[in-house]
Protein backbone atom coordinates (compact mmCIF):
# COMPACT_ATOMS: atom_id res chain seq x y z
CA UNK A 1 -14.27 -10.77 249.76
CA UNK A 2 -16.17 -11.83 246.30
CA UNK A 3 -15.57 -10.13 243.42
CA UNK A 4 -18.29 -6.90 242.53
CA UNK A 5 -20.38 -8.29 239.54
CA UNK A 6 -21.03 -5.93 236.83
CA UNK A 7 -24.56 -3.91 236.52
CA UNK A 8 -26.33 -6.67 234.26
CA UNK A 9 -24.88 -9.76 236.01
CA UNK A 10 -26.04 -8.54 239.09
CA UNK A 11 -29.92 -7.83 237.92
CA UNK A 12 -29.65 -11.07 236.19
CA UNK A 13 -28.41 -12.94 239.61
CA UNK A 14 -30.41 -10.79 242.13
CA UNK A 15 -33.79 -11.19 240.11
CA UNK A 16 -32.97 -15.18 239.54
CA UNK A 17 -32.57 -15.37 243.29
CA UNK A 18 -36.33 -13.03 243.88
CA UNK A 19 -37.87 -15.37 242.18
CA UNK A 20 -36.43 -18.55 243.24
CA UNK A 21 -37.10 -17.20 246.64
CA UNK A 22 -40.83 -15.86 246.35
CA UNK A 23 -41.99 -17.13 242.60
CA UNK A 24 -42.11 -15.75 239.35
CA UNK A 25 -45.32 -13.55 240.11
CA UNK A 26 -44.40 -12.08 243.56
CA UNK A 27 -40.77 -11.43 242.12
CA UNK A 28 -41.96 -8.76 239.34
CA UNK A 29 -44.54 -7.16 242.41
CA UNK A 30 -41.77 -6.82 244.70
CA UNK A 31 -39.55 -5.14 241.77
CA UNK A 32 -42.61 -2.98 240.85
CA UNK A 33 -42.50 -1.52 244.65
CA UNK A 34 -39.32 0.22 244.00
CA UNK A 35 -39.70 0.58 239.60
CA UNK A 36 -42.91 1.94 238.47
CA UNK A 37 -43.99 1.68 234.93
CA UNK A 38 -46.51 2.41 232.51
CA UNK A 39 -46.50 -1.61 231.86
CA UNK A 40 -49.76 -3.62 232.49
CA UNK A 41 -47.92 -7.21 233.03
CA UNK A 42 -51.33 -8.74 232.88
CA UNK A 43 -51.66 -7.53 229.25
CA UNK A 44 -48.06 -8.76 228.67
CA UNK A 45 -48.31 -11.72 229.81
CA UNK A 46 -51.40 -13.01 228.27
CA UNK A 47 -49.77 -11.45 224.99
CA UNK A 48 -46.96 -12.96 225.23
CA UNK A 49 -47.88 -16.47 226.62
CA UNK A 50 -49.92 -19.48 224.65
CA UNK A 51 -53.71 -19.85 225.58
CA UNK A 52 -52.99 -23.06 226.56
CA UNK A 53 -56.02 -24.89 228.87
CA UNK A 54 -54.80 -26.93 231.93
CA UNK A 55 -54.83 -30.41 230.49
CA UNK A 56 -52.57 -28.74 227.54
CA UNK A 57 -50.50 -27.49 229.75
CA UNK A 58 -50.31 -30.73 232.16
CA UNK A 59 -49.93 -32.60 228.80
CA UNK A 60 -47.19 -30.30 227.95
CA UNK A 61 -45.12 -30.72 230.81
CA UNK A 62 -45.42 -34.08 230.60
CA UNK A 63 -43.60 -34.71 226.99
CA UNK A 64 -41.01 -32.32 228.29
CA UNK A 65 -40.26 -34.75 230.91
């Protein structure tokens, strides 16, 4: 039998393996089902990520690789 992970091990593990299975996107929507908030992730995430066009971002990824 495997060992019982603690509270924040498990989120960490259970949401890694949501999105690995469905995406990033359709991970936080499938959370949201069971977790309402007062949270608008559209707002968040346009706050929070860089304005970046898609040649910038292609460009990007690129140097990173």
């Amino acid at each position: 039998m495997k060992k019982l992970l603690e509270p924040a091990e498990l989120r960490s593990r259970g949401f890694e393996a949501l999105v690995k299975s469905l995406g990033w996107v359709n991970a936080v929507r499938f959370i949201q089902q069971f977790e309402r908030s007062g949270h608008n992730y559209t707002a968040e995430r346009d706050a929070l990520l860089p304005n970046w066009s898609a040649d910038e971002l292609a460009k990007r990824i690129a140097d990173v690789r």
